[in-house]
N, C-alpha and C. Protein backbone atom coordinates (compact mmCIF):
# COMPACT_ATOMS: atom_id res chain seq x y z
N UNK A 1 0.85 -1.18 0.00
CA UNK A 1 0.00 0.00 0.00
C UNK A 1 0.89 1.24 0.00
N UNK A 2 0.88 1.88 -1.45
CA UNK A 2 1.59 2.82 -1.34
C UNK A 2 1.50 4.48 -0.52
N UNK A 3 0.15 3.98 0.17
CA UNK A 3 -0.03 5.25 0.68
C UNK A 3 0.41 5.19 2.68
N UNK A 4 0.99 3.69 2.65
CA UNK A 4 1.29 3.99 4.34
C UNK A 4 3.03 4.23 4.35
N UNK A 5 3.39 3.64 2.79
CA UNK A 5 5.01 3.63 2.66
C UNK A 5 5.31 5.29 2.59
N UNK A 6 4.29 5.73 1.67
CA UNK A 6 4.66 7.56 2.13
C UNK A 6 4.21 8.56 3.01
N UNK A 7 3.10 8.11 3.71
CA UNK A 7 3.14 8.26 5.14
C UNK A 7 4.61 8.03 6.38
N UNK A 8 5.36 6.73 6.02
CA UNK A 8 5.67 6.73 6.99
C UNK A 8 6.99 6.90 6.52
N UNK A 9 7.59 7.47 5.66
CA UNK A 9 8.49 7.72 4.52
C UNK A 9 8.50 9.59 5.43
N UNK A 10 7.03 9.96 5.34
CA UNK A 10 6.80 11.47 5.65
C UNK A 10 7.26 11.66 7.04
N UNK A 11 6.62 10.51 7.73
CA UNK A 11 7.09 10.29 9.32
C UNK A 11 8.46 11.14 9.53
N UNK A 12 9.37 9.46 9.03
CA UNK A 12 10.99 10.03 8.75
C UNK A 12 11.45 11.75 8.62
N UNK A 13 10.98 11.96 7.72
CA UNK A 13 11.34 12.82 7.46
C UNK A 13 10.72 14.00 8.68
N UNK A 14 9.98 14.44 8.77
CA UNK A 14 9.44 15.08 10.05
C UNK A 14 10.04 15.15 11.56
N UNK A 15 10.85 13.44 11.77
CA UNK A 15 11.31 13.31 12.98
C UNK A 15 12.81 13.81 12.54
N UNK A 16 13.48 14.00 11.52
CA UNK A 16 14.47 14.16 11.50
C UNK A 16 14.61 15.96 11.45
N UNK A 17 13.31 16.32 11.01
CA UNK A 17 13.02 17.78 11.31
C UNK A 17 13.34 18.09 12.58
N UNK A 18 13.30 17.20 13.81
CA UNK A 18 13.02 17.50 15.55
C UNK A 18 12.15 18.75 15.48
N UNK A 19 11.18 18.64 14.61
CA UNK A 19 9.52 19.84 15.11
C UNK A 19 8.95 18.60 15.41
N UNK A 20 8.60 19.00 16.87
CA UNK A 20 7.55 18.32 17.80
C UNK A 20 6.31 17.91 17.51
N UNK A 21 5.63 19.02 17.02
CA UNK A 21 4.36 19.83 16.74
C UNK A 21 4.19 18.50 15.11
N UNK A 22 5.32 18.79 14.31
CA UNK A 22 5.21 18.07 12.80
C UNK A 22 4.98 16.66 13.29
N UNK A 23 5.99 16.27 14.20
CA UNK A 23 5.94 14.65 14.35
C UNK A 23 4.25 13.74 15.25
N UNK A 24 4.04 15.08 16.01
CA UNK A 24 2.98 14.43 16.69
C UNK A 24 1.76 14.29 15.56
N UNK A 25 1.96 14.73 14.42
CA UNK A 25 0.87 14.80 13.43
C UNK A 25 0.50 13.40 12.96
N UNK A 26 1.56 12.64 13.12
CA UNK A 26 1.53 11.03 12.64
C UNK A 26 1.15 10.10 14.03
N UNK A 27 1.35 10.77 15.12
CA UNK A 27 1.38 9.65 16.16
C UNK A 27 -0.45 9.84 16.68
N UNK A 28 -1.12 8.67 17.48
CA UNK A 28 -2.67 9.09 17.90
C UNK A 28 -2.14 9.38 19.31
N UNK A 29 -3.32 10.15 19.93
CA UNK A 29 -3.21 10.60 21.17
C UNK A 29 -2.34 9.99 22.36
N UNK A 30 -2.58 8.56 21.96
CA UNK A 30 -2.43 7.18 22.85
C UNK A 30 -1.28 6.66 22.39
N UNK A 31 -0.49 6.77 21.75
CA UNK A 31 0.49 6.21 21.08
C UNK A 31 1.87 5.52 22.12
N UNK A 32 2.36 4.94 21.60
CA UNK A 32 3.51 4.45 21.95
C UNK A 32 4.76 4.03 21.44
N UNK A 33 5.82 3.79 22.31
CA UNK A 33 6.89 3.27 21.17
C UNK A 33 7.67 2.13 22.46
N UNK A 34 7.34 1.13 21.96
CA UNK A 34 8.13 -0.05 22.51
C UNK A 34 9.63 -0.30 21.82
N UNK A 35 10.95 -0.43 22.83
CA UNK A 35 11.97 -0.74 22.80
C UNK A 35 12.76 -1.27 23.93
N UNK A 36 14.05 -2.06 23.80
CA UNK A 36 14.67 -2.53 24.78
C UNK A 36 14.79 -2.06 25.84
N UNK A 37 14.70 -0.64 26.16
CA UNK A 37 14.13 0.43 27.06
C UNK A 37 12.96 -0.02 27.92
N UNK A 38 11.71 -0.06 26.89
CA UNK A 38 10.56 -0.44 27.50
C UNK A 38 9.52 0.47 26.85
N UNK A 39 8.79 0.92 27.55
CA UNK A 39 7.36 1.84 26.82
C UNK A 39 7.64 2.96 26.64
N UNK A 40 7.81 3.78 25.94
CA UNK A 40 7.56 5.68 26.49
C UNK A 40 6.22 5.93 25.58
N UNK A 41 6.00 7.13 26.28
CA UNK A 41 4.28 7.73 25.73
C UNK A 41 4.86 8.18 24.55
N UNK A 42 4.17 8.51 23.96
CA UNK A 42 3.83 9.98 23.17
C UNK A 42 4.35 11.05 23.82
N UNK A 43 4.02 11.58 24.47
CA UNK A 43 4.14 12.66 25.98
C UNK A 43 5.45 12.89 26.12
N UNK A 44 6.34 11.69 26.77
CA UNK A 44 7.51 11.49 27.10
C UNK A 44 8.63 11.72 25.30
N UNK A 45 8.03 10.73 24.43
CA UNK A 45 8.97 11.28 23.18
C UNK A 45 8.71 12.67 22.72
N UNK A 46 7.56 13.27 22.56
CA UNK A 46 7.60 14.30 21.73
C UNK A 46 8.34 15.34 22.80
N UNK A 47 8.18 15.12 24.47
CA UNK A 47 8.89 16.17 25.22
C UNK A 47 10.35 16.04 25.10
N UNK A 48 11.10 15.50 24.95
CA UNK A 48 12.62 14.81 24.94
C UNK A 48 12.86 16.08 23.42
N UNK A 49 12.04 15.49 22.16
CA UNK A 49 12.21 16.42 21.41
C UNK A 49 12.19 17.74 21.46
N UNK A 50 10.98 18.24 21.69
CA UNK A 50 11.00 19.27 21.90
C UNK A 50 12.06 20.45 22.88
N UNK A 51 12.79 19.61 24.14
CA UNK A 51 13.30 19.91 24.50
C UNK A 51 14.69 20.04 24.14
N UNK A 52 15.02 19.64 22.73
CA UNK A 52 16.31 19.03 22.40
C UNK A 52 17.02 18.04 22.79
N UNK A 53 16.84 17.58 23.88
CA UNK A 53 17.88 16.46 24.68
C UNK A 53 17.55 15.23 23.42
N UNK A 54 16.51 15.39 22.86
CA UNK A 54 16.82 13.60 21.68
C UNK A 54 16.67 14.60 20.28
N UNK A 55 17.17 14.33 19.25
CA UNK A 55 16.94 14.68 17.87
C UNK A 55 17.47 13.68 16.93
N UNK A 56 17.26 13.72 15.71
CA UNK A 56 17.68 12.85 14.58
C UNK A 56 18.45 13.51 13.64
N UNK A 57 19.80 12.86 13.13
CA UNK A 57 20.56 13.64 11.80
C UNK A 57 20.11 12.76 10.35
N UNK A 58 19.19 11.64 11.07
CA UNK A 58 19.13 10.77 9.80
C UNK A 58 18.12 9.88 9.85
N UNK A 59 17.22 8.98 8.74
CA UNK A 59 16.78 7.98 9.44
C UNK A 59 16.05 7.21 7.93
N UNK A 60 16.36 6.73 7.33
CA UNK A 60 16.37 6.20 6.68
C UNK A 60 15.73 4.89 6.47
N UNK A 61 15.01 4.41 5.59
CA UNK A 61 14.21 3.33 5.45
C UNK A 61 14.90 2.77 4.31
N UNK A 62 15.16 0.78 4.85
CA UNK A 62 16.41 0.19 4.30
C UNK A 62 15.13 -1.06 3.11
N UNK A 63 15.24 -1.21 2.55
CA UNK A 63 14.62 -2.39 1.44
C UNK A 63 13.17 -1.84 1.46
N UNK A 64 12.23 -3.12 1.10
CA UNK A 64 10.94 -3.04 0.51
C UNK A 64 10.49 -3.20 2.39
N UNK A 65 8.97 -2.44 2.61
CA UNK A 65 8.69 -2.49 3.69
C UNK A 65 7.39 -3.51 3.50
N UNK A 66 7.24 -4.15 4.15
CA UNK A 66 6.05 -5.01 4.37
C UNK A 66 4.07 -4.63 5.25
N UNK A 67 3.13 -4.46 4.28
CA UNK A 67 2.40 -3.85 5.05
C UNK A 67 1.12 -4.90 4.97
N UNK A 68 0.30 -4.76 6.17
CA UNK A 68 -0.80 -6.24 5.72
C UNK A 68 -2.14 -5.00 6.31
N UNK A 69 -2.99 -4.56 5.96
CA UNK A 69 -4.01 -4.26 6.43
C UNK A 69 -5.25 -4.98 6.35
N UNK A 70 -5.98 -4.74 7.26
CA UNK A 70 -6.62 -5.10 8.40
C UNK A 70 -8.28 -4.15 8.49
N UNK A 71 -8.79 -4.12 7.16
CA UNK A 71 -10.35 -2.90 7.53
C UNK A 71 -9.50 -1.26 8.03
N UNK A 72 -9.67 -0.77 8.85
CA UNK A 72 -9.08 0.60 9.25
C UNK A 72 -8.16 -0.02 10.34
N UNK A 73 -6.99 -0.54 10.27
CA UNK A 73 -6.09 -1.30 11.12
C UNK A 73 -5.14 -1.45 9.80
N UNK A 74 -3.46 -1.02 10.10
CA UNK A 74 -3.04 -1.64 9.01
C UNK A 74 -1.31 -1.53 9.92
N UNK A 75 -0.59 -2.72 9.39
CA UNK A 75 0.61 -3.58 9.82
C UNK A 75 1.70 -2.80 8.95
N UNK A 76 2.88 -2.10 9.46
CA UNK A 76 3.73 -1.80 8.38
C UNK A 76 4.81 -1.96 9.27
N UNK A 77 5.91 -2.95 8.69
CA UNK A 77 6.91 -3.95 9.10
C UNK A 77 8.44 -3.28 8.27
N UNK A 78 9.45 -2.49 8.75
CA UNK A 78 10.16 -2.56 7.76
C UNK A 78 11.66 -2.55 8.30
N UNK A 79 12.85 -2.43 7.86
CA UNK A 79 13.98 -2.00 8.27
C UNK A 79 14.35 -0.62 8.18
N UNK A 80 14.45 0.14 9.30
CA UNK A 80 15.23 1.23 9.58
C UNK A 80 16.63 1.56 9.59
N UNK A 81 17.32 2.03 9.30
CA UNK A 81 18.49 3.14 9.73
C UNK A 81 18.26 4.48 10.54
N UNK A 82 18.59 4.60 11.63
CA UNK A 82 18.88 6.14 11.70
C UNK A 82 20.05 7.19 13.04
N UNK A 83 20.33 8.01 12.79
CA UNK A 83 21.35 8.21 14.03
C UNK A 83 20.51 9.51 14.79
N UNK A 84 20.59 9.22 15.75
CA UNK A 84 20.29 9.72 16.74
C UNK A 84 21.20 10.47 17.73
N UNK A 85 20.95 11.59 18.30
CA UNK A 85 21.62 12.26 19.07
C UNK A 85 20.70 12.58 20.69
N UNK A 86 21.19 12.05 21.42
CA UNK A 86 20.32 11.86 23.05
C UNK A 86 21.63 12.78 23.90
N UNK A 87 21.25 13.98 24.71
CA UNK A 87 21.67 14.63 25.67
C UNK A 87 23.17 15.01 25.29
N UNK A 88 23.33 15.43 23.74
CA UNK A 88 24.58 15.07 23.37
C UNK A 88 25.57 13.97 22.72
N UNK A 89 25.27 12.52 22.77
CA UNK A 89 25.81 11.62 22.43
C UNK A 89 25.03 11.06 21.43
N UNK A 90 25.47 10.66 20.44
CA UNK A 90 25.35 10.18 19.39
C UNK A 90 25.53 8.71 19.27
N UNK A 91 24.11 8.11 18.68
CA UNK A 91 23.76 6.81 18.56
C UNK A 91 23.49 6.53 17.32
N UNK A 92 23.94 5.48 16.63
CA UNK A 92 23.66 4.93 15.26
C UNK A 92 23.01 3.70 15.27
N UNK A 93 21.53 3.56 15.04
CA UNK A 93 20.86 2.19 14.98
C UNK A 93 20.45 1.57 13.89
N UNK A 94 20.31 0.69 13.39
CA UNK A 94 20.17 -0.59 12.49
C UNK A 94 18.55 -1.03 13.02
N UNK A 95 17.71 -1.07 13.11
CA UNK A 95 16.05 -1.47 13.41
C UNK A 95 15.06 -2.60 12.88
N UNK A 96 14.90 -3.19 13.03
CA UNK A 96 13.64 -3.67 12.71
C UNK A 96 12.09 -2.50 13.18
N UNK A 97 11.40 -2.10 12.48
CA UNK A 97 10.11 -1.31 13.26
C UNK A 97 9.20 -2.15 12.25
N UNK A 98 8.11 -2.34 13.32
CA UNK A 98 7.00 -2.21 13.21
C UNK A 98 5.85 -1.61 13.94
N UNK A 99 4.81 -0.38 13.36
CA UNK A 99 3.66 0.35 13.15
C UNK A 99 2.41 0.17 13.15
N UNK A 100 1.44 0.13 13.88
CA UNK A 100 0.38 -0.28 14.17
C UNK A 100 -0.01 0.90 13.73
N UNK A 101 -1.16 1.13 12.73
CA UNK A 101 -1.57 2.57 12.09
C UNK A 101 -3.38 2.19 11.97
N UNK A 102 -4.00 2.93 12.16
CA UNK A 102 -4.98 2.98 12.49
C UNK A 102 -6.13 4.56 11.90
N UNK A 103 -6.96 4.15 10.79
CA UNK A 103 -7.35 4.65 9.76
C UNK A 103 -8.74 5.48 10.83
N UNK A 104 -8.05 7.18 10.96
CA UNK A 104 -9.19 7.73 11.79
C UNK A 104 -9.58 9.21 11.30
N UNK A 105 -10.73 9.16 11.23
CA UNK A 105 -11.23 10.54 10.54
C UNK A 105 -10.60 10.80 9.29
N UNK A 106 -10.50 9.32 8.14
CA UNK A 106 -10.42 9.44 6.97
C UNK A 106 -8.45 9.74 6.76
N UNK A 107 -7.84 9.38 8.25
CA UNK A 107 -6.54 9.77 7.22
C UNK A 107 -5.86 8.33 8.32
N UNK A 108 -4.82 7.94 8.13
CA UNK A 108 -3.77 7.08 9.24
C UNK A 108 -2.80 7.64 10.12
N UNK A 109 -3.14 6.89 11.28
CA UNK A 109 -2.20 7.43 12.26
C UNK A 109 -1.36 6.41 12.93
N UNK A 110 -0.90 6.47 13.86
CA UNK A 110 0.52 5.64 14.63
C UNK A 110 -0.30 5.55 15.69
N UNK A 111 -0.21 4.41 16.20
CA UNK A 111 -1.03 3.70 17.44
C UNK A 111 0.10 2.97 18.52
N UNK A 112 0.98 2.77 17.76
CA UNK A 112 2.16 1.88 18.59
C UNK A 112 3.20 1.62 17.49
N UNK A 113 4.53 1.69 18.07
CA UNK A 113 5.47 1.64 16.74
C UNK A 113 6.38 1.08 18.35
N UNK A 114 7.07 -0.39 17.56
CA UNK A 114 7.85 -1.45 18.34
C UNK A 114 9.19 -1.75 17.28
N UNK A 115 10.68 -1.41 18.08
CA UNK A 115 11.71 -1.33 17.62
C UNK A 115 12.30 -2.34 18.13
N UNK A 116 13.41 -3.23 16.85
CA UNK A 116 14.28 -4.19 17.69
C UNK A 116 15.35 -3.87 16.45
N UNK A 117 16.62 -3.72 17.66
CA UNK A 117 17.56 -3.39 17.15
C UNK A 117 18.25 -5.26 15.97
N UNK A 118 18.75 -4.64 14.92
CA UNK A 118 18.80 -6.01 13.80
C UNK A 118 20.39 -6.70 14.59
N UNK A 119 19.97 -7.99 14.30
CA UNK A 119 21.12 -8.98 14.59
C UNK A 119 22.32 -8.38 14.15
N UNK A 120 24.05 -8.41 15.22
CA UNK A 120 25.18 -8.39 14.13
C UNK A 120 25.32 -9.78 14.01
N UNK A 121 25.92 -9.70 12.35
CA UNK A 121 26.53 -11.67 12.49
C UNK A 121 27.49 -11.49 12.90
């Protein structure tokens, strides 16, 4: 479905903007982001941004992304790249994400987005 690959193509690009305001446009009220970390809100990421302490120089989407929808429910599975900068220090991740997007008031939004960093061999 080419319309969640440029949605979330737009995502990217927005978070690498670090505008708060742009990125929360993709996420729903309730949103989340699961990682080795654990849960953070919505709340908690877009404040980190906004505050500067997290931003992005990059973030990149690696091969064909995989999407299965579901009625107004739709699955988008793909490989990430992106580097990250947290309180100063600079992080470079490799990802697996997958996006739980959820078709509301006629457009898609982010319901839960779950990161696992990819195997080294």
């Amino acid at each position: 479905m080419d319309e969640l690959i440029a949605i979330a193509d737009d995502w990217a690009r927005a978070i690498v903007s670090d505008d708060a305001a742009r990125i929360a446009r993709f996420m729903s009220d309730d949103w989340v982001i699961v990682s080795e970390s654990g849960i953070a809100t919505r709340e908690q990421f877009l404040a980190l941004v906004g505050s500067g302490r997290l931003s992005h120089s990059a973030m990149d989407r690696v091969g064909a992304a995989r999407i299965r929808e579901f009625g107004d429910t739709a699955l988008l599975t793909m490989r990430q790249t992106n580097t990250a900068h947290f309180e100063g220090r600079r992080f470079d991740a490799d990802e697996w994400v997958t996006d739980v997007f959820v078709r509301s008031e006629g457009r898609w939004v982010c319901v839960l987005s779950q990161i696992t960093a990819v195997a080294v061999p």
